[in-house]
N, C-alpha and C. Protein backbone atom coordinates (compact mmCIF):
# COMPACT_ATOMS: atom_id res chain seq x y z
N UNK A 1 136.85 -173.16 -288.46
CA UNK A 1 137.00 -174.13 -287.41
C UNK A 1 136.02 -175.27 -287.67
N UNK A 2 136.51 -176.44 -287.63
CA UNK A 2 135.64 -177.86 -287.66
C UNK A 2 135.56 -178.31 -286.12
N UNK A 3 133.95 -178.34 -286.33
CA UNK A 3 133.44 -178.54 -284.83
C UNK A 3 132.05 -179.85 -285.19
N UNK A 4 132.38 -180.91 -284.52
CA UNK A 4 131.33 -181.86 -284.94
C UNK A 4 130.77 -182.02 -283.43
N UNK A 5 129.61 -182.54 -283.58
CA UNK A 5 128.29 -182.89 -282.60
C UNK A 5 127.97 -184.06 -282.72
N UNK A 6 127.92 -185.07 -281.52
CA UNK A 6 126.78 -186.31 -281.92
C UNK A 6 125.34 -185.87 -281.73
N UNK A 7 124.41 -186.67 -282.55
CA UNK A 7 123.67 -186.17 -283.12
C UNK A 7 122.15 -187.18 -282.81
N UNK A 8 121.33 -187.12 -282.38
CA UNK A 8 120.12 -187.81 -282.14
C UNK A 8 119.05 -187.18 -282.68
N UNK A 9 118.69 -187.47 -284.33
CA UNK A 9 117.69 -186.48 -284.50
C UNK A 9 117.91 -184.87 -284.67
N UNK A 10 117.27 -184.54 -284.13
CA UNK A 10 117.95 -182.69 -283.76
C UNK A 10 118.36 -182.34 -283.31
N UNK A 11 119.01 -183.16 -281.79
CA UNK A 11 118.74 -183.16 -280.47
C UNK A 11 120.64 -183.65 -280.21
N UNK A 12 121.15 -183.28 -279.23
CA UNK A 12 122.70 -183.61 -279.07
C UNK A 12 122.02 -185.15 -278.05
N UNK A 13 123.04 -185.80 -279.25
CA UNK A 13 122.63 -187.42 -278.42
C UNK A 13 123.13 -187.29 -277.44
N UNK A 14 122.78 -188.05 -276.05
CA UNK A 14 122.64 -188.18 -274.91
C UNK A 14 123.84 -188.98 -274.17
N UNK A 15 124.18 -189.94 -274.92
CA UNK A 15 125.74 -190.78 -274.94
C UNK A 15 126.57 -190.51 -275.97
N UNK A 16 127.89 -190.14 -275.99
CA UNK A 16 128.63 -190.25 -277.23
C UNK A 16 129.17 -191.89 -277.09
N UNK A 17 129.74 -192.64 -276.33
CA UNK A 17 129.61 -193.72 -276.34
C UNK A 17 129.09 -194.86 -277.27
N UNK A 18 127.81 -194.28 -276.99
CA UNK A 18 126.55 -195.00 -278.48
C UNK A 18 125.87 -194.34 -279.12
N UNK A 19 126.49 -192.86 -279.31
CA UNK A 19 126.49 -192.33 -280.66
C UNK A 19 126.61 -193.06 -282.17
N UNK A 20 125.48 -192.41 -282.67
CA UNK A 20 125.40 -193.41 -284.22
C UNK A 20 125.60 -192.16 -285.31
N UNK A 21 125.68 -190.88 -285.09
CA UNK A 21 125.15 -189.90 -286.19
C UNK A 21 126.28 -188.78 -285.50
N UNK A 22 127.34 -188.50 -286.42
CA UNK A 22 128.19 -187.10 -285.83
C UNK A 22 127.37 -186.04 -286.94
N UNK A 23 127.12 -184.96 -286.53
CA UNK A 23 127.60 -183.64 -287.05
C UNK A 23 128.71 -182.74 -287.62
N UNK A 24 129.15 -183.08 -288.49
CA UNK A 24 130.90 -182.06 -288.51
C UNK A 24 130.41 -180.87 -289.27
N UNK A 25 130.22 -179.61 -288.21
CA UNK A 25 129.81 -178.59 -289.00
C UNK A 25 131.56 -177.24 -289.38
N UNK A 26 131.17 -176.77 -290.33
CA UNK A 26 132.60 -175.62 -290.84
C UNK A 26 131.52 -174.41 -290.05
N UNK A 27 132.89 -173.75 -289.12
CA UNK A 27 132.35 -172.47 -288.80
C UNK A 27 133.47 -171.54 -289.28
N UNK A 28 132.55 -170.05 -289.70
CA UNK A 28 133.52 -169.37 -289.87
C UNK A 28 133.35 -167.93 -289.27
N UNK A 29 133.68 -167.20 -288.55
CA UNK A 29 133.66 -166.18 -287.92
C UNK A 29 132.05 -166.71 -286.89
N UNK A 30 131.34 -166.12 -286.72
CA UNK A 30 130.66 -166.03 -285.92
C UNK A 30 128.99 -167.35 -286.64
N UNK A 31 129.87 -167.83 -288.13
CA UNK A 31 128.37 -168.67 -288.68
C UNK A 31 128.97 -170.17 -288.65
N UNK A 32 128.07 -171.06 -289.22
CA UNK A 32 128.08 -172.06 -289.66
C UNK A 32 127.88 -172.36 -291.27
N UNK A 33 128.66 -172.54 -292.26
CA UNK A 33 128.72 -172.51 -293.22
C UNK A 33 128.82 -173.77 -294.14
N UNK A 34 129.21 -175.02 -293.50
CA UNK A 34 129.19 -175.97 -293.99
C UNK A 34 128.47 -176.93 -293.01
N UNK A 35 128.13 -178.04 -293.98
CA UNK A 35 127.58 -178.89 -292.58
C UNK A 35 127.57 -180.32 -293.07
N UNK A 36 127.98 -182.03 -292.71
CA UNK A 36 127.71 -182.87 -293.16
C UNK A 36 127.47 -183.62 -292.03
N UNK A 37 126.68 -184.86 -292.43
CA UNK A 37 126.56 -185.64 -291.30
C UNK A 37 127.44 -187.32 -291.65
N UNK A 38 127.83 -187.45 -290.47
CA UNK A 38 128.47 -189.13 -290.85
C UNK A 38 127.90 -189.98 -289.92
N UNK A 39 127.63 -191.29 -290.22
CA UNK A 39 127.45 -192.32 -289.93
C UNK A 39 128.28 -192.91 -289.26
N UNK A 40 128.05 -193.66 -287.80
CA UNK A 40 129.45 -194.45 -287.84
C UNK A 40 128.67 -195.66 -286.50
N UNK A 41 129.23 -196.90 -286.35
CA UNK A 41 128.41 -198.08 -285.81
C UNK A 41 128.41 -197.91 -284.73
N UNK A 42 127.48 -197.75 -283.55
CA UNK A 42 127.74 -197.66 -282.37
C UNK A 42 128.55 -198.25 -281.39
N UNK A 43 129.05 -197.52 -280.91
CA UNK A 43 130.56 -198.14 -279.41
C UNK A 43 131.98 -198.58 -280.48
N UNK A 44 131.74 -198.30 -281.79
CA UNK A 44 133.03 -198.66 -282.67
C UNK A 44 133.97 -197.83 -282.94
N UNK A 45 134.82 -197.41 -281.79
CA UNK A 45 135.39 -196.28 -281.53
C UNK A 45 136.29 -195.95 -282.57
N UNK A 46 137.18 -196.73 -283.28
CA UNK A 46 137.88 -196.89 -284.57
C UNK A 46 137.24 -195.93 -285.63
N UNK A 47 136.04 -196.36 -285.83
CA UNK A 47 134.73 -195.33 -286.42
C UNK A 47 135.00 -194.01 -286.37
N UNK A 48 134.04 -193.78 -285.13
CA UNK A 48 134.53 -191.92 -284.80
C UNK A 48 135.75 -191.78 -284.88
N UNK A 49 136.79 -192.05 -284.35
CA UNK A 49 138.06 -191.55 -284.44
C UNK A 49 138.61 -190.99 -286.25
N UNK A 50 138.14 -192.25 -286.74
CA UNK A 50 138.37 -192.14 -288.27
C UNK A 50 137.88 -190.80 -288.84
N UNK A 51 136.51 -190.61 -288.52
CA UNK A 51 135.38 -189.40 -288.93
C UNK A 51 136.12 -188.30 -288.59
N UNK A 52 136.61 -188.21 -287.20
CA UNK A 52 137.42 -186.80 -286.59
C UNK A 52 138.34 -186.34 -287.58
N UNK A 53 138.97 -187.56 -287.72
CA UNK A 53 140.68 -187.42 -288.43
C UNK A 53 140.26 -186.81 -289.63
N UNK A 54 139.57 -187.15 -290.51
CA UNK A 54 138.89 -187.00 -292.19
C UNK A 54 138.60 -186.07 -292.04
N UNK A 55 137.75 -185.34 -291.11
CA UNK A 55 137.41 -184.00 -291.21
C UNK A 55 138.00 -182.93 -290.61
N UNK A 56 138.80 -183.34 -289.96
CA UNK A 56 140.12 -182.21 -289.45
C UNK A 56 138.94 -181.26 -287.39
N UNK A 57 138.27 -182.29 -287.02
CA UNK A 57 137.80 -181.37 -286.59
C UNK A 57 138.31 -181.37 -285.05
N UNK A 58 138.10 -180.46 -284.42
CA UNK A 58 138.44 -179.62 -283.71
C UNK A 58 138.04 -179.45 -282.51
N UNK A 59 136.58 -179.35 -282.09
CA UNK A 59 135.75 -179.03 -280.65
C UNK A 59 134.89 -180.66 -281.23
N UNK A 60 134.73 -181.10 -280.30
CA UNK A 60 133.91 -182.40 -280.17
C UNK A 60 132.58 -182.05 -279.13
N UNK A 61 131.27 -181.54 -279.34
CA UNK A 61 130.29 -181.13 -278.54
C UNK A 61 130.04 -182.75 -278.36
N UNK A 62 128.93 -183.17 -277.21
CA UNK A 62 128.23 -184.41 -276.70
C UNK A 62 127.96 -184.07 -276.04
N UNK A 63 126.90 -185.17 -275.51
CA UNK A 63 125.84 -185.58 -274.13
C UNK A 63 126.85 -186.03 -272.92
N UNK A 64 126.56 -186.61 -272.41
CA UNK A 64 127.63 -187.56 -271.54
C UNK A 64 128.90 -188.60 -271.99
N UNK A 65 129.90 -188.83 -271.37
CA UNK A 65 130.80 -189.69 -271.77
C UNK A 65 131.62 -190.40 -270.90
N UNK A 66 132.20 -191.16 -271.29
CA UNK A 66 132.94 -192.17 -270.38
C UNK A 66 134.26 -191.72 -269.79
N UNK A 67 134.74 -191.32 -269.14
CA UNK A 67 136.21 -191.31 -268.87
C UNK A 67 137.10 -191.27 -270.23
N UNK A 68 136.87 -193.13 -270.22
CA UNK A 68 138.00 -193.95 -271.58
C UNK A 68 138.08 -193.29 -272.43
N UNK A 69 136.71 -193.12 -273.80
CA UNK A 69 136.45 -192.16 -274.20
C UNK A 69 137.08 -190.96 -273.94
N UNK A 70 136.99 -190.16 -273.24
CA UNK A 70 136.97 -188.86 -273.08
C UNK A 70 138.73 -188.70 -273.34
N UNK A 71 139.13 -189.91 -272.34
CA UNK A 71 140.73 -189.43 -272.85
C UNK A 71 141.57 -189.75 -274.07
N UNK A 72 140.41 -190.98 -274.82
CA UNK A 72 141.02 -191.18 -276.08
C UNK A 72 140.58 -190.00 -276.90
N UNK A 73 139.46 -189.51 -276.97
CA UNK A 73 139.09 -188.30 -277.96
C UNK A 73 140.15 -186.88 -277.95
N UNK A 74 140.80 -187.10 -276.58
CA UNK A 74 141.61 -185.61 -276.19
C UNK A 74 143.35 -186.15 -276.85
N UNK A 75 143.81 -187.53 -277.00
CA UNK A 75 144.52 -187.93 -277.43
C UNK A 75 144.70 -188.03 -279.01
N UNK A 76 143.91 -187.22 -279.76
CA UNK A 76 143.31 -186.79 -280.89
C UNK A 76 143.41 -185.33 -280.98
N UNK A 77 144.10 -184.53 -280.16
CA UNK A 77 143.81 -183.32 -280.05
C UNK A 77 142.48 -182.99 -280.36
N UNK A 78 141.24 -183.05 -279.81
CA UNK A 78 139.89 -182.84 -280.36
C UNK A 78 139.73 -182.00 -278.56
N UNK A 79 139.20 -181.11 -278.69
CA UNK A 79 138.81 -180.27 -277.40
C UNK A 79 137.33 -180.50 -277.03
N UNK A 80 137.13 -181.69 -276.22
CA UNK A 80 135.68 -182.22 -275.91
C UNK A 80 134.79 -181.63 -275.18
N UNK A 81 133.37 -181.10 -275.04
CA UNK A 81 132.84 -180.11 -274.79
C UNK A 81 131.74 -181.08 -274.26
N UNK A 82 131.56 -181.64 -273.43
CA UNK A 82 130.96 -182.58 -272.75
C UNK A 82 129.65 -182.26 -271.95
N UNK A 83 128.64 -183.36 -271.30
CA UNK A 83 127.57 -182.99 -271.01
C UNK A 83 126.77 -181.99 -271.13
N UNK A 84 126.74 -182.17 -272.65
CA UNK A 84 125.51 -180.64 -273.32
C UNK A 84 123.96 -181.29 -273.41
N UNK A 85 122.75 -181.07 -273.47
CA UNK A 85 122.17 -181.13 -274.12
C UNK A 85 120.48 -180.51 -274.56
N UNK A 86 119.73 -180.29 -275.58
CA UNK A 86 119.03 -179.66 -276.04
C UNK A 86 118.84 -179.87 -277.79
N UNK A 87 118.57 -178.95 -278.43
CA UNK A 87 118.42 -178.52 -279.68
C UNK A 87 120.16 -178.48 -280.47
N UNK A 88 120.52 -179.24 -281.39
CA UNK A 88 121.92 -179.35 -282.26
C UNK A 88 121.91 -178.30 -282.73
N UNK A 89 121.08 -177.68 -282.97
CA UNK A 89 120.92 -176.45 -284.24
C UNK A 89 121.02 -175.08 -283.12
N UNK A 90 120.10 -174.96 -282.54
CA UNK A 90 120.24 -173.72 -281.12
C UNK A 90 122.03 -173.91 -280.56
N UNK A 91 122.06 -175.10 -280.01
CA UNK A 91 123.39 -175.10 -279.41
C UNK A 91 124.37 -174.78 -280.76
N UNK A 92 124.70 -175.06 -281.52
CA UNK A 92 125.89 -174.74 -282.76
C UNK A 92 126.05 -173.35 -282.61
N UNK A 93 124.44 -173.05 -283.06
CA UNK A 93 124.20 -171.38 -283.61
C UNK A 93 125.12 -170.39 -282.01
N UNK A 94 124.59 -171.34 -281.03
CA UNK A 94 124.81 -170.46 -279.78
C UNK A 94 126.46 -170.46 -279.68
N UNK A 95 127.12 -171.46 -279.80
CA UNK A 95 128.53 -171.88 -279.76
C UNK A 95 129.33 -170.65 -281.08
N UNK A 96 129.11 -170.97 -281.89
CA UNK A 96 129.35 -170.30 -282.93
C UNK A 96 129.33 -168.71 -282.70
N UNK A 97 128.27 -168.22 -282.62
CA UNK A 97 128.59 -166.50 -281.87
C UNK A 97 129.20 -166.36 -280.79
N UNK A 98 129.86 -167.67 -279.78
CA UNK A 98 131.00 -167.46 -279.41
C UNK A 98 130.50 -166.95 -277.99
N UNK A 99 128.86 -167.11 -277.72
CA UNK A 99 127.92 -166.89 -276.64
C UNK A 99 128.02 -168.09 -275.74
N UNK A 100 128.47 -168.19 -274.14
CA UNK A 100 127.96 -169.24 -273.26
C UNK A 100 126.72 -170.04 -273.90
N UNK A 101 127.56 -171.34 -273.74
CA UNK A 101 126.40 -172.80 -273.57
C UNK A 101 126.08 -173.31 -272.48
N UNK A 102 126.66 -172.90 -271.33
CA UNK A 102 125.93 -173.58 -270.46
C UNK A 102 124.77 -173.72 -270.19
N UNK A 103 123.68 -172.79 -271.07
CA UNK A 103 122.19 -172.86 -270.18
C UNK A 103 122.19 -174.27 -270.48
N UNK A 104 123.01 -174.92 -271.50
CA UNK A 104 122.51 -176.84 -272.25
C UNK A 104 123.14 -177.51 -271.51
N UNK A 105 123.53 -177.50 -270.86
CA UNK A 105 124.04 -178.33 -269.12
C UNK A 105 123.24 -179.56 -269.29
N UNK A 106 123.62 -180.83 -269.27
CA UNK A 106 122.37 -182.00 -268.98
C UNK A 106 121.78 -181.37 -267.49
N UNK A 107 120.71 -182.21 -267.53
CA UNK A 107 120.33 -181.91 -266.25
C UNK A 107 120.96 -182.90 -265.43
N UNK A 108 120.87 -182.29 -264.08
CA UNK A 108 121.81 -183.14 -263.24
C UNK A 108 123.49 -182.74 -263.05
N UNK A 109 123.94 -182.19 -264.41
CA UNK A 109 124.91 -181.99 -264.33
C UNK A 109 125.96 -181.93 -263.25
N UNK A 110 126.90 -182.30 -262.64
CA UNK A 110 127.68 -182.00 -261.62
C UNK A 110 128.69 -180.49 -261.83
N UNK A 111 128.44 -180.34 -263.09
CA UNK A 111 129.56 -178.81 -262.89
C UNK A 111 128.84 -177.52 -264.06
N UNK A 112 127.27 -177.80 -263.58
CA UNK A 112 125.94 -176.82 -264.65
C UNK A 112 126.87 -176.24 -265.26
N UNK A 113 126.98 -177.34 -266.51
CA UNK A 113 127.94 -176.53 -268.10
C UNK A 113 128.95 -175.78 -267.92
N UNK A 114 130.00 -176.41 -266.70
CA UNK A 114 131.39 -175.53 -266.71
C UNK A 114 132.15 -176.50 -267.44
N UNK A 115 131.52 -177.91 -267.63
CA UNK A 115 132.52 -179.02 -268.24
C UNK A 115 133.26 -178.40 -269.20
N UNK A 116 134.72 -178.43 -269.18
CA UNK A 116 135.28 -178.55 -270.70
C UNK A 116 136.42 -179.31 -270.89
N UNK A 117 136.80 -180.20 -271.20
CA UNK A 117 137.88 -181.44 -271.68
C UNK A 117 138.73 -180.48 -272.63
N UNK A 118 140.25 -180.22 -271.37
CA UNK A 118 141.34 -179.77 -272.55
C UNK A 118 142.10 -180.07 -271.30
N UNK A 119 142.70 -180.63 -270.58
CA UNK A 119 143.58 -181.17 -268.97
C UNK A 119 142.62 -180.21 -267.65
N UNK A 120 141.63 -179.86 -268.09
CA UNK A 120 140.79 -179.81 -266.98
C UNK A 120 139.40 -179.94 -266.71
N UNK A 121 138.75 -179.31 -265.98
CA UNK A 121 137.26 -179.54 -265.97
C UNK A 121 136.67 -177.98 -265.24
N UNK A 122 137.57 -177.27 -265.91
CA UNK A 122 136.98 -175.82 -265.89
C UNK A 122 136.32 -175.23 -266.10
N UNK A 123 135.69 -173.54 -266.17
CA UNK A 123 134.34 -173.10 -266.64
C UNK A 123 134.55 -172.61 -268.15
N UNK A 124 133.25 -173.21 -268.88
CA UNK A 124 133.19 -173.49 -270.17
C UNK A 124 133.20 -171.92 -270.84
N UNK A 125 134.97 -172.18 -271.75
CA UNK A 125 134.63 -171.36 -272.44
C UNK A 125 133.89 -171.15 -273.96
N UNK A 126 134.03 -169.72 -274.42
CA UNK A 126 133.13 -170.30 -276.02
C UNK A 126 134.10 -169.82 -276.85
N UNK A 127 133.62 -170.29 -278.04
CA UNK A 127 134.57 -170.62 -279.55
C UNK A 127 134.84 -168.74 -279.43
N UNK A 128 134.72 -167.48 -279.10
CA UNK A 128 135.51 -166.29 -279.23
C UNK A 128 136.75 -166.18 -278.42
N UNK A 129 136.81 -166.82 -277.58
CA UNK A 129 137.86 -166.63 -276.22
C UNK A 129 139.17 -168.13 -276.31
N UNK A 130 138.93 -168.69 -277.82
CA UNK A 130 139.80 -170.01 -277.61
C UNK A 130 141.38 -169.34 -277.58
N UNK A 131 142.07 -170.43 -277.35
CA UNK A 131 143.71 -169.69 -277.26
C UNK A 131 143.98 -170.58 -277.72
N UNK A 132 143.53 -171.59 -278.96
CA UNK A 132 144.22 -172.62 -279.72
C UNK A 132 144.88 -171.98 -280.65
């Protein structure tokens, strides 16, 4: 499964919006096995979209996002995993064994890490329980 992250440093950037740095990591059973990072100009949505498509990926993790956004990324079939944030590397590893993320809820959150972008805003499931 191709699952990319925006990326701030170590840290899941805080806007995907003005995201500058994706993550597209290869998972396979319960690891992370591949990993690259792409570049792409901030708010140049053409950009990311392009990056998604090239890498075939799949779960879109981020910080906060816009609506607009949110429904163009799902118009991509990309399953957006919205208002996370903490450690890129903790959260993957945690996603990946297929273990709840919500403890990475932004703070503030309005739905403490039930967000998940697929036609709802239900409680977040993890990469063992998908029905894609």
């Amino acid at each position: 499964m191709r699952v990319a992250m925006t990326v701030w440093g170590d840290r899941v950037s805080p806007v995907l919006d003005c995201a500058r740095t994706l993550l597209v990591v290869e998972m396979a059973g319960s690891k992370v096995v591949e990993k690259a990072l792409e570049y792409v100009e901030a708010g140049y949505l053409p950009g990311m979209i392009r990056i998604i498509r090239k890498h075939g990926v799949q779960v879109l993790i981020c910080g906060a996002v816009s609506q607009e956004l949110a429904n163009i990324i799902e118009t991509c079939d990309v399953e957006l995993i919205p208002f996370l944030a903490g450690d890129a590397e903790t959260i993957l590893e945690t996603f990946a064994r297929g273990q709840s993320i919500s403890a990475f809820a932004m703070p503030g959150c309005r739905c403490a890490g039930g967000c998940r972008r697929r036609n709802d805003w239900s409680t977040l499931k993890t990469s063992g329980d998908r029905s894609r």
